[in-house]
Protein backbone atom coordinates (compact mmCIF):
# COMPACT_ATOMS: atom_id res chain seq x y z
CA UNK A 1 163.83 -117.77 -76.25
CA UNK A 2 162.38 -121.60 -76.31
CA UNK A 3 159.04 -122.29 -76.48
CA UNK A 4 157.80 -124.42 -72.88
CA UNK A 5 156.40 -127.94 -74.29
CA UNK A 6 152.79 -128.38 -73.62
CA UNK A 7 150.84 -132.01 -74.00
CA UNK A 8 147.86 -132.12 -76.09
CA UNK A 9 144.65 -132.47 -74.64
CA UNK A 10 143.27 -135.54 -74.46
CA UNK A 11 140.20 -136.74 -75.87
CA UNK A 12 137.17 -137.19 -73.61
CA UNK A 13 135.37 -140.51 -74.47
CA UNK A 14 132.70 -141.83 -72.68
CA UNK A 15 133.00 -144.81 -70.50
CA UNK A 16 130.35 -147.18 -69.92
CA UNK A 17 128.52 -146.75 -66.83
CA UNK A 18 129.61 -148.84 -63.67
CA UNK A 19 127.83 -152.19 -63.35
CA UNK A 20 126.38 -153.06 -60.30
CA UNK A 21 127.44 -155.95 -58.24
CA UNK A 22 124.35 -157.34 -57.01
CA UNK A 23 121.02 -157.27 -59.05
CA UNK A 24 119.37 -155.64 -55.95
CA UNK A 25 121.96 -152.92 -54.82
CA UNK A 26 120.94 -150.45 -52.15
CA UNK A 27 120.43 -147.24 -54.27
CA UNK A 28 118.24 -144.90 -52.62
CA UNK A 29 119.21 -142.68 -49.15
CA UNK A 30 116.68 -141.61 -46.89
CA UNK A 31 118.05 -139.03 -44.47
CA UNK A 32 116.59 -138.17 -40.30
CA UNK A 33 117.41 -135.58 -38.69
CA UNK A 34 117.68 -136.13 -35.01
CA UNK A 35 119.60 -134.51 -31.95
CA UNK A 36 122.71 -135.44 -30.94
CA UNK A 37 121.65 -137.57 -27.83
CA UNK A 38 119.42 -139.44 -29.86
CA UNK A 39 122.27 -140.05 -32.70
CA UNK A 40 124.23 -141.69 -29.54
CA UNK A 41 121.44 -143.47 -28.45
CA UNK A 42 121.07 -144.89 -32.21
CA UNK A 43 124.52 -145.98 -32.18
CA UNK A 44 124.61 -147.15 -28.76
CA UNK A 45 121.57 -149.40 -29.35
CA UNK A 46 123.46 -150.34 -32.85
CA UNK A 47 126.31 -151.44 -31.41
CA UNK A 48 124.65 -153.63 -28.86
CA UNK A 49 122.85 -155.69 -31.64
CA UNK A 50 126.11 -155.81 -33.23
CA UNK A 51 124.94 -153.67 -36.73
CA UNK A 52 125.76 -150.82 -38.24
CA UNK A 53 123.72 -148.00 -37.84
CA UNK A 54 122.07 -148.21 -41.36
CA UNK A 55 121.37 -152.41 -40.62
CA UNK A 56 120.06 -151.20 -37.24
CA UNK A 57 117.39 -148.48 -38.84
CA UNK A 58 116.23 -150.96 -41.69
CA UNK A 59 115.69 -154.09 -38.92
CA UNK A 60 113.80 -151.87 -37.09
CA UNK A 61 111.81 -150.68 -39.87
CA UNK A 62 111.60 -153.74 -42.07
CA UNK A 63 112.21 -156.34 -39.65
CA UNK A 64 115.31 -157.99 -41.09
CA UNK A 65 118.82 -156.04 -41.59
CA UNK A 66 119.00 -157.52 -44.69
CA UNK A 67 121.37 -159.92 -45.77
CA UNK A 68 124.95 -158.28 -46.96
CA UNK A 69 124.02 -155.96 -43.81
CA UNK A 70 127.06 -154.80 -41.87
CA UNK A 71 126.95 -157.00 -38.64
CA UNK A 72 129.81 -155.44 -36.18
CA UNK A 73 130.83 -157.56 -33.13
CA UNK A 74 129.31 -156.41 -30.16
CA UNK A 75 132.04 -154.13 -27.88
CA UNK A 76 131.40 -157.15 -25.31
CA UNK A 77 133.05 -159.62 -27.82
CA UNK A 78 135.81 -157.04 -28.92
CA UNK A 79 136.54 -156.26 -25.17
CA UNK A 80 136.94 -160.54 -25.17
CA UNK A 81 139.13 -161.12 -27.82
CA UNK A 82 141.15 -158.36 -26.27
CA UNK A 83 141.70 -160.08 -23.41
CA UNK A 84 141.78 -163.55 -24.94
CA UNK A 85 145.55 -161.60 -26.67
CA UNK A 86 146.11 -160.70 -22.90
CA UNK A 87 145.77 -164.60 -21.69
CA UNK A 88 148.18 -165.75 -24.54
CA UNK A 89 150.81 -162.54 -23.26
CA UNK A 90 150.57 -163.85 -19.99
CA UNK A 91 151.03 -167.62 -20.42
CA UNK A 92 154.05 -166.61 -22.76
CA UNK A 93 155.36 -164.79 -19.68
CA UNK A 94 154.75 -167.85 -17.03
CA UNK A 95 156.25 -170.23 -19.74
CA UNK A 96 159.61 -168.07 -19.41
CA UNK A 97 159.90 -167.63 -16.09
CA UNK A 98 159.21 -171.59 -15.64
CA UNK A 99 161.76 -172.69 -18.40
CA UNK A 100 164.20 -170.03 -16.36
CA UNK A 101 163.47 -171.47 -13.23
CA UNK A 102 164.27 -175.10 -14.43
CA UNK A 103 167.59 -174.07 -16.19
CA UNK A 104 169.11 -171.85 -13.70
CA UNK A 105 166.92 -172.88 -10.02
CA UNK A 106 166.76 -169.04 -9.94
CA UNK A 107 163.31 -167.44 -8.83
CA UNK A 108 161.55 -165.06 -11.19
CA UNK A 109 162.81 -161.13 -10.41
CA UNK A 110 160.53 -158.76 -8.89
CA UNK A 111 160.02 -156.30 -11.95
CA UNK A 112 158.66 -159.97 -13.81
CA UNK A 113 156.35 -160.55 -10.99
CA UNK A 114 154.77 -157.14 -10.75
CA UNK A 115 154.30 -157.48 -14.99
CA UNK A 116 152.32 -160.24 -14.11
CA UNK A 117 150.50 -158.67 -11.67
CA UNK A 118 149.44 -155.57 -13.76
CA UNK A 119 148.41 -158.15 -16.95
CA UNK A 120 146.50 -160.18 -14.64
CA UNK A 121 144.91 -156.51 -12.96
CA UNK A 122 144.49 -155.26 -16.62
CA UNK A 123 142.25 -158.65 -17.74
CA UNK A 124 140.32 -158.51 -14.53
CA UNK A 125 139.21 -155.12 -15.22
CA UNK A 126 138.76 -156.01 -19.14
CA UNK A 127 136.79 -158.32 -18.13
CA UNK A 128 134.09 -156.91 -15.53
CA UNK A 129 134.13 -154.29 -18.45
CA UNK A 130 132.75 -156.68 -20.73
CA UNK A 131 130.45 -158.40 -18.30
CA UNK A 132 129.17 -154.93 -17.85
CA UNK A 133 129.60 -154.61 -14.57
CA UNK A 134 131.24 -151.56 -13.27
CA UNK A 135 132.17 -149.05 -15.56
């Protein structure tokens, strides 16, 4: 019968305790206990300065987020840049059917036209969304 090979244990030494990278790190947490509606609310309001929810508390409370606070786009600019993609998509697809059109004289098919139509539907709707009109 062999004997199963077993490692040795390794020897613990201490490692030197992690430096911090700024002289002024954020060390301490202060807790709140709230309801769930008013968590949302929090975030909502949060998200509409365009902080995090920890930037939002401290620029209520100290009157500056702070300056490595986390600043989020607001969902208006996100909703944007979204459809800014959507305007690029779209001119792609006009540039194609136009260079078709000049090679071959042929008009664009149907199925092309009704892609165009639901982009352009799509970035109208984006875009009352992030004019915050209609919901």
């Amino acid at each position: 019968m062999t004997e199963a090979w077993v490692a040795p244990a390794k020897k613990r030494t201490r490692t030197a305790p992690k430096r911090m990278r700024v002289a002024d790190a954020r060390t301490h947490f202060i807790a709140v206990r709230c309801t769930a509606a008013e968590r949302a609310a929090i975030a909502e309001r949060a998200s509409q300065a365009g902080l995090s929810v920890g930037a939002y508390l401290r620029s209520l409370a100290l009157g500056t987020a702070g300056p490595r606070s986390v600043r989020r786009p607001p969902i208006e600019r996100k909703e944007l840049a979204r459809l800014l993609g959507w305007l690029g998509k779209l001119g792609s697809n006009v540039n194609q059917l136009a260079k078709r059109f000049n090679q071959s004289r042929a008009l664009p098919g149907f199925a092309e036209l009704l892609a165009i139509r639901r982009e352009v539907g799509e970035m109208r709707a984006a875009l009352i969304k992030a004019l915050g009109r209609g919901h």
